[in-house]
Protein backbone atom coordinates (compact mmCIF):
# COMPACT_ATOMS: atom_id res chain seq x y z
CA UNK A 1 -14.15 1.86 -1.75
CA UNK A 2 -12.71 -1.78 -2.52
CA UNK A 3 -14.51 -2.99 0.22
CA UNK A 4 -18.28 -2.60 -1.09
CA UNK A 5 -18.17 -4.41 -4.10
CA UNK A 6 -15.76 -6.78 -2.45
CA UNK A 7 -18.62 -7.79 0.37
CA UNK A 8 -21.59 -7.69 -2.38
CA UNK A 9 -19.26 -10.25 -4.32
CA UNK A 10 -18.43 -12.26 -0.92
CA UNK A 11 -22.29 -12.13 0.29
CA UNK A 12 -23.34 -13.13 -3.00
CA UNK A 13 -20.97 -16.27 -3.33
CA UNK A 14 -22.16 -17.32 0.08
CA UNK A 15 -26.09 -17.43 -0.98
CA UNK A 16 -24.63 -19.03 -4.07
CA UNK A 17 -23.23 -22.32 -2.58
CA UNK A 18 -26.08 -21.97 0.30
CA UNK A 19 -28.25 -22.82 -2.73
CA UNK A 20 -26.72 -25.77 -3.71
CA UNK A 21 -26.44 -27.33 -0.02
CA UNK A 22 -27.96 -30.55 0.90
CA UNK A 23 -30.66 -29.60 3.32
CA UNK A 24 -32.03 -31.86 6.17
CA UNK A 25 -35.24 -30.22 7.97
CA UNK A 26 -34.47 -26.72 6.89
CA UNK A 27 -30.49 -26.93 7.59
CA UNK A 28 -27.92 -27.53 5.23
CA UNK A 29 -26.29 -30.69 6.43
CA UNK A 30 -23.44 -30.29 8.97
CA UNK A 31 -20.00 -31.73 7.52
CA UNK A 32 -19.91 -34.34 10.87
CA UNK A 33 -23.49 -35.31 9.44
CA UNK A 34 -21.81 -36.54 6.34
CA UNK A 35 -18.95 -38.12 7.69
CA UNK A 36 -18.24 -37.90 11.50
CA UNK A 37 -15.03 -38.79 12.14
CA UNK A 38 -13.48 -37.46 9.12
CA UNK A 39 -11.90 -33.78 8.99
CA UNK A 40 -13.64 -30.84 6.79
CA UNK A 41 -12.23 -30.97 2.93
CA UNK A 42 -12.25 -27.13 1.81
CA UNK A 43 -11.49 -25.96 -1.84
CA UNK A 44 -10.11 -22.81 -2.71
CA UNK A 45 -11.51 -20.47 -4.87
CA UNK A 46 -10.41 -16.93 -6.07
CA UNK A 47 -11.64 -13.78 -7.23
CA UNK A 48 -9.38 -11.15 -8.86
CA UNK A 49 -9.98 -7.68 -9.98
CA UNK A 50 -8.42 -4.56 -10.68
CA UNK A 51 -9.46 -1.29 -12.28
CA UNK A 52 -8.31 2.26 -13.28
CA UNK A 53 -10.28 5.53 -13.31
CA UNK A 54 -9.55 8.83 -13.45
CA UNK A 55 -11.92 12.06 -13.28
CA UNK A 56 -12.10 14.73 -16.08
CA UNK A 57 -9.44 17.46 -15.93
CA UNK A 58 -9.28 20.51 -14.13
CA UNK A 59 -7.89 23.01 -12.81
CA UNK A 60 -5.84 23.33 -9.23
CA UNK A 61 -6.21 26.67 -7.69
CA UNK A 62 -3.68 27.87 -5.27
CA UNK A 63 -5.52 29.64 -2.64
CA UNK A 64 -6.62 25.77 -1.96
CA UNK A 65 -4.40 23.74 -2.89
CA UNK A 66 -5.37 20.03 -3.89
CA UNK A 67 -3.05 18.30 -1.16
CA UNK A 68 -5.77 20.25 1.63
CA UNK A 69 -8.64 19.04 -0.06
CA UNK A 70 -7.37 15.44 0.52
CA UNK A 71 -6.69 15.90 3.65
CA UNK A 72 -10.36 16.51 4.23
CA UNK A 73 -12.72 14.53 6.05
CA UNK A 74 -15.48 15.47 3.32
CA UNK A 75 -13.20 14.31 0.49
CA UNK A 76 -12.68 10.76 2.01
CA UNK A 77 -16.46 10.92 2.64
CA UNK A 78 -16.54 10.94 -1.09
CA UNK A 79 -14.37 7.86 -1.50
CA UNK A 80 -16.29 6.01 0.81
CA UNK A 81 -19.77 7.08 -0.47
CA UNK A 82 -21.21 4.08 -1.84
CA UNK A 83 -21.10 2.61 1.29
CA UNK A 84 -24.44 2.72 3.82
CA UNK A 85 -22.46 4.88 5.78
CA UNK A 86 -19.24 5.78 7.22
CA UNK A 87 -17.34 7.00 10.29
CA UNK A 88 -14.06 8.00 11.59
CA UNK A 89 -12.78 5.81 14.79
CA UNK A 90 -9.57 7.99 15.50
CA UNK A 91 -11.43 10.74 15.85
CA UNK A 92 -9.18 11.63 19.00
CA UNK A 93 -5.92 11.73 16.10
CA UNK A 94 -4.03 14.66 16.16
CA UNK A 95 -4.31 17.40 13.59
CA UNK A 96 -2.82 16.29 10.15
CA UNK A 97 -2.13 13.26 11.11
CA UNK A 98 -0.88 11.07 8.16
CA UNK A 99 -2.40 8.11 9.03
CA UNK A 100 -6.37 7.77 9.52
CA UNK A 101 -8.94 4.91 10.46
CA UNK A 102 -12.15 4.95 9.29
CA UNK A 103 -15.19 1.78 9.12
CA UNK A 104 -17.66 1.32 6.72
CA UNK A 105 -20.93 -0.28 6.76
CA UNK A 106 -22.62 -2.10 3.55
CA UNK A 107 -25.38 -3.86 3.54
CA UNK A 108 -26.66 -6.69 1.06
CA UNK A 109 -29.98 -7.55 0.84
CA UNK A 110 -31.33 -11.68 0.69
CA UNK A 111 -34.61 -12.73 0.51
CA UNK A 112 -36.06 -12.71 4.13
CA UNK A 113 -33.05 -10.71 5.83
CA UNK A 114 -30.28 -8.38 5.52
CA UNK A 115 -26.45 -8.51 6.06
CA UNK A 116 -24.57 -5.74 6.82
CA UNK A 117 -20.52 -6.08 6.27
CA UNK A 118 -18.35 -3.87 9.00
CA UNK A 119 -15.49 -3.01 7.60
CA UNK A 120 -11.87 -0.95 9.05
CA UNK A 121 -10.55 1.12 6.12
CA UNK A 122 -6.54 2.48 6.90
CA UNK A 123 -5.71 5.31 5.26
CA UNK A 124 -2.26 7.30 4.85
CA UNK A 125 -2.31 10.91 3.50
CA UNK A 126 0.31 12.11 1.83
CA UNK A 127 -0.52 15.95 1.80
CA UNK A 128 1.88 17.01 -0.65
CA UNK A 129 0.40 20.44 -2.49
CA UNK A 130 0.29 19.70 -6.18
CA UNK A 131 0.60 16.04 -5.77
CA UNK A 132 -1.30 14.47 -3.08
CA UNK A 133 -1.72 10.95 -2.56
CA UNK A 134 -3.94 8.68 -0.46
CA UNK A 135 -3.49 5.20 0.07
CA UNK A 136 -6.21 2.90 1.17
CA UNK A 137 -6.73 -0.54 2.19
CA UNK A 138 -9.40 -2.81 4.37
CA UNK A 139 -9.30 -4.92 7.35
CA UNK A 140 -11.00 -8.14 8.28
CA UNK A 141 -14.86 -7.44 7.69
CA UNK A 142 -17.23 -8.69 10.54
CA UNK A 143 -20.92 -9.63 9.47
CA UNK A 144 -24.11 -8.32 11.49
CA UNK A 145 -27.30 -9.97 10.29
CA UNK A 146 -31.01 -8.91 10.79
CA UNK A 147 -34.00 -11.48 10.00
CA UNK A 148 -34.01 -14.77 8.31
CA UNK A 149 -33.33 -18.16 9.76
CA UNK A 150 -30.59 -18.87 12.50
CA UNK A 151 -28.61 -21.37 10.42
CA UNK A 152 -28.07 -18.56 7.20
CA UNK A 153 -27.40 -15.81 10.20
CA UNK A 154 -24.60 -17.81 11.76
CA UNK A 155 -23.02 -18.65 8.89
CA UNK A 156 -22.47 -15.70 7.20
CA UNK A 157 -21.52 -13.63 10.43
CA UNK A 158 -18.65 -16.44 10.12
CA UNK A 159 -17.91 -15.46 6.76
CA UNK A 160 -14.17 -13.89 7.46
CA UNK A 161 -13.50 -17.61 8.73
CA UNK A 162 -13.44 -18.75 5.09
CA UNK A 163 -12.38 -15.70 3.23
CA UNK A 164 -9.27 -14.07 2.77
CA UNK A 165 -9.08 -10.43 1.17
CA UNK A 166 -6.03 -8.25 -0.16
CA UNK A 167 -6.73 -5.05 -1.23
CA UNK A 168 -5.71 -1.39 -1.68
CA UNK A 169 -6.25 1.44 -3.55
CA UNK A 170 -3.95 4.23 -4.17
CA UNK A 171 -5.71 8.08 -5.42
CA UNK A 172 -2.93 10.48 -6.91
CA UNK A 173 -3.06 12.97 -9.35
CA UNK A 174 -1.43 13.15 -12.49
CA UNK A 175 -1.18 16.25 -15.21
CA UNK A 176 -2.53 16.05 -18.75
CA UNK A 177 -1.10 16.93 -22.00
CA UNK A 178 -3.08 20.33 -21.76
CA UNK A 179 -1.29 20.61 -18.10
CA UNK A 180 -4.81 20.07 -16.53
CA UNK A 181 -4.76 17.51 -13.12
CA UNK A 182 -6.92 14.31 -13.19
CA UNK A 183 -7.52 12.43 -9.93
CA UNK A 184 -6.62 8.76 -10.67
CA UNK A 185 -7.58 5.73 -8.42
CA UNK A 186 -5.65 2.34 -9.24
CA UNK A 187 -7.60 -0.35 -7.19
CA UNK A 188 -6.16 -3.96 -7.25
CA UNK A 189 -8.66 -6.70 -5.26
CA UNK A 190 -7.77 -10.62 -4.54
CA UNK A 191 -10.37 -12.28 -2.76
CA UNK A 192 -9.87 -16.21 -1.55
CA UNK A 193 -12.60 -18.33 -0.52
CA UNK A 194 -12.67 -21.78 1.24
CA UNK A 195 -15.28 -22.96 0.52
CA UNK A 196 -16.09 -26.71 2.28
CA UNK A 197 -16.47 -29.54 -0.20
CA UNK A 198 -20.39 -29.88 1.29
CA UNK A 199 -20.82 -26.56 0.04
CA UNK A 200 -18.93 -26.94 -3.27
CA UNK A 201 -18.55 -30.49 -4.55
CA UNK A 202 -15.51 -31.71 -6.66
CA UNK A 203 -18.17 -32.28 -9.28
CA UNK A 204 -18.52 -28.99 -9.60
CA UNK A 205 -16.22 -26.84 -11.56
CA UNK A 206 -14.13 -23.73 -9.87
CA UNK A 207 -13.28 -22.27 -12.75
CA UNK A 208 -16.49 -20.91 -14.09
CA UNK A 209 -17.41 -20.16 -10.87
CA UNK A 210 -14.19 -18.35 -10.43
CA UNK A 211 -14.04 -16.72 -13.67
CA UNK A 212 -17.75 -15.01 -13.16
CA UNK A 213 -16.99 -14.02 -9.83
CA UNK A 214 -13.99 -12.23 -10.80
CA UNK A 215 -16.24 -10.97 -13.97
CA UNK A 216 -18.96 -9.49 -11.50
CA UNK A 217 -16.27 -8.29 -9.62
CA UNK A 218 -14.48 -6.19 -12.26
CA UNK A 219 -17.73 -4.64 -13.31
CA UNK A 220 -18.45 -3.29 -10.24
CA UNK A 221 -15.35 -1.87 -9.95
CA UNK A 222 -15.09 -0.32 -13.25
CA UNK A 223 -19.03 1.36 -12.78
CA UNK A 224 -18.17 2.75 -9.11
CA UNK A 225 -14.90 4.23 -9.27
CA UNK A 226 -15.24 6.59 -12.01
CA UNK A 227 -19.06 7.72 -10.73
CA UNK A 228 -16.70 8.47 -7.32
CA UNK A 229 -14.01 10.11 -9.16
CA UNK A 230 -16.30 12.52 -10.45
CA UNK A 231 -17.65 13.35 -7.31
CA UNK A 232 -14.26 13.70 -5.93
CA UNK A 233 -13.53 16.44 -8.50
CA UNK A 234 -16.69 18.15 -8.18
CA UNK A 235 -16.08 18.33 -4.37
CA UNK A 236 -12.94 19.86 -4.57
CA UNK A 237 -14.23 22.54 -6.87
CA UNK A 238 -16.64 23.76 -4.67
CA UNK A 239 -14.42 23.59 -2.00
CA UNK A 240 -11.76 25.07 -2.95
CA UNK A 241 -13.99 28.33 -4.02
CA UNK A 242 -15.42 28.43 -0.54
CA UNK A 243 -19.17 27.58 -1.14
């Protein structure tokens, strides 16, 4: 689930500095244009994020026991929902098998074409019956682009050239005062750009930029995970009676 709001962010940054490009006959300046013989100057710029949610109470049953239902392919559907769409690609993995590898696919929308972000997702199940934990994290994100002019295509299916993501997100379940269970997802998100000089001059301040990236960031995360969490709960529910 990191991953979604991570790309939107990533995208979104991209078209940002795009904007503020030189542009020479329709193409933002190449750095050699500038200054041929001199090497690329890149600044670094960070977003961080991380977020809490948890799902309204309920209550386990033991016929099904909440460790199963994690285990599930259906419940890590869930997790993965607000992406376009998902798949397994160890589908071949044995049985319970602790470990799994799934990809999502997200796509963000510019004027005139579309980007879609591929993304591996590793996840380790711990199965445990009362409480279960899954661990989840995302590889290096490749960039498939539809429409719009060659230039913006080529450079953001280059995107994971410039940025550097570490991310995870752990799901366990914890027991309430009232000794009902909560699912609770701890998600903690560092994204690092570099960012050529071009693209982002020293005239122009990082830290704003940084601080509203890691703002937009944060909100997304907060408004997703707890929408998912609910889900999550729901899906269990009606699992675990057998409709």
């Amino acid at each position: 689930p990191t991953s979604m709001p991570f790309n939107f962010l990533l995208h979104s940054s991209t078209a940002f500095t795009l904007a503020r490009a030189p542009v020479l006959n329709g193409h933002p300046l190449a750095p050699a244009t500038r200054a041929r013989h001199h090497a690329v100057v890149a600044r670094e710029i960070a977003f961080v994020a991380q977020s809490e949610a948890r799902c309204e109470p309920f209550a386990a049953t033991r016929a099904r026991p909440l460790g199963d239902w994690f285990a599930q392919e259906d419940a890590l559907r869930i997790l993965m929902s607000q992406a376009e769409s998902c798949r397994r690609l160890d589908e071949d993995a044995p049985p319970g098998s602790e470990t799994q590898r799934w990809e999502v696919v997200t796509p963000i929308e510019f004027p005139g074409m579309v980007a879609r972000s591929v993304t591996p997702m590793d996840i380790r199940v711990d199965a445990a019956a009362d409480r279960p934990t899954l661990s989840i994290s995302s590889g290096a994100s490749e960039t498939q682009c539809s429409g719009g002019p060659g230039w913006a295509q080529a450079l953001l299916s280059r995107i994971g050239e410039i940025a550097t993501t570490v991310s995870s997100n752990t799901v366990d379940v914890q027991e309430d005062e009232g000794g009902g269970l909560t699912v609770v997802s701890r998600v903690k998100l560092t994204v690092k750009l570099s960012i050529p000089t071009l693209l982002l001059p020293p005239f122009v301040p990082a830290g704003p930029f940084e601080r509203s990236g890691s703002e937009s960031l944060q909100k997304l995360l907060d408004r997703d995970m707890g929408t998912v969490l609910g889900r999550f709960r729901e899906g269990y529910l009606t699992w675990a009676t057998g409709d």
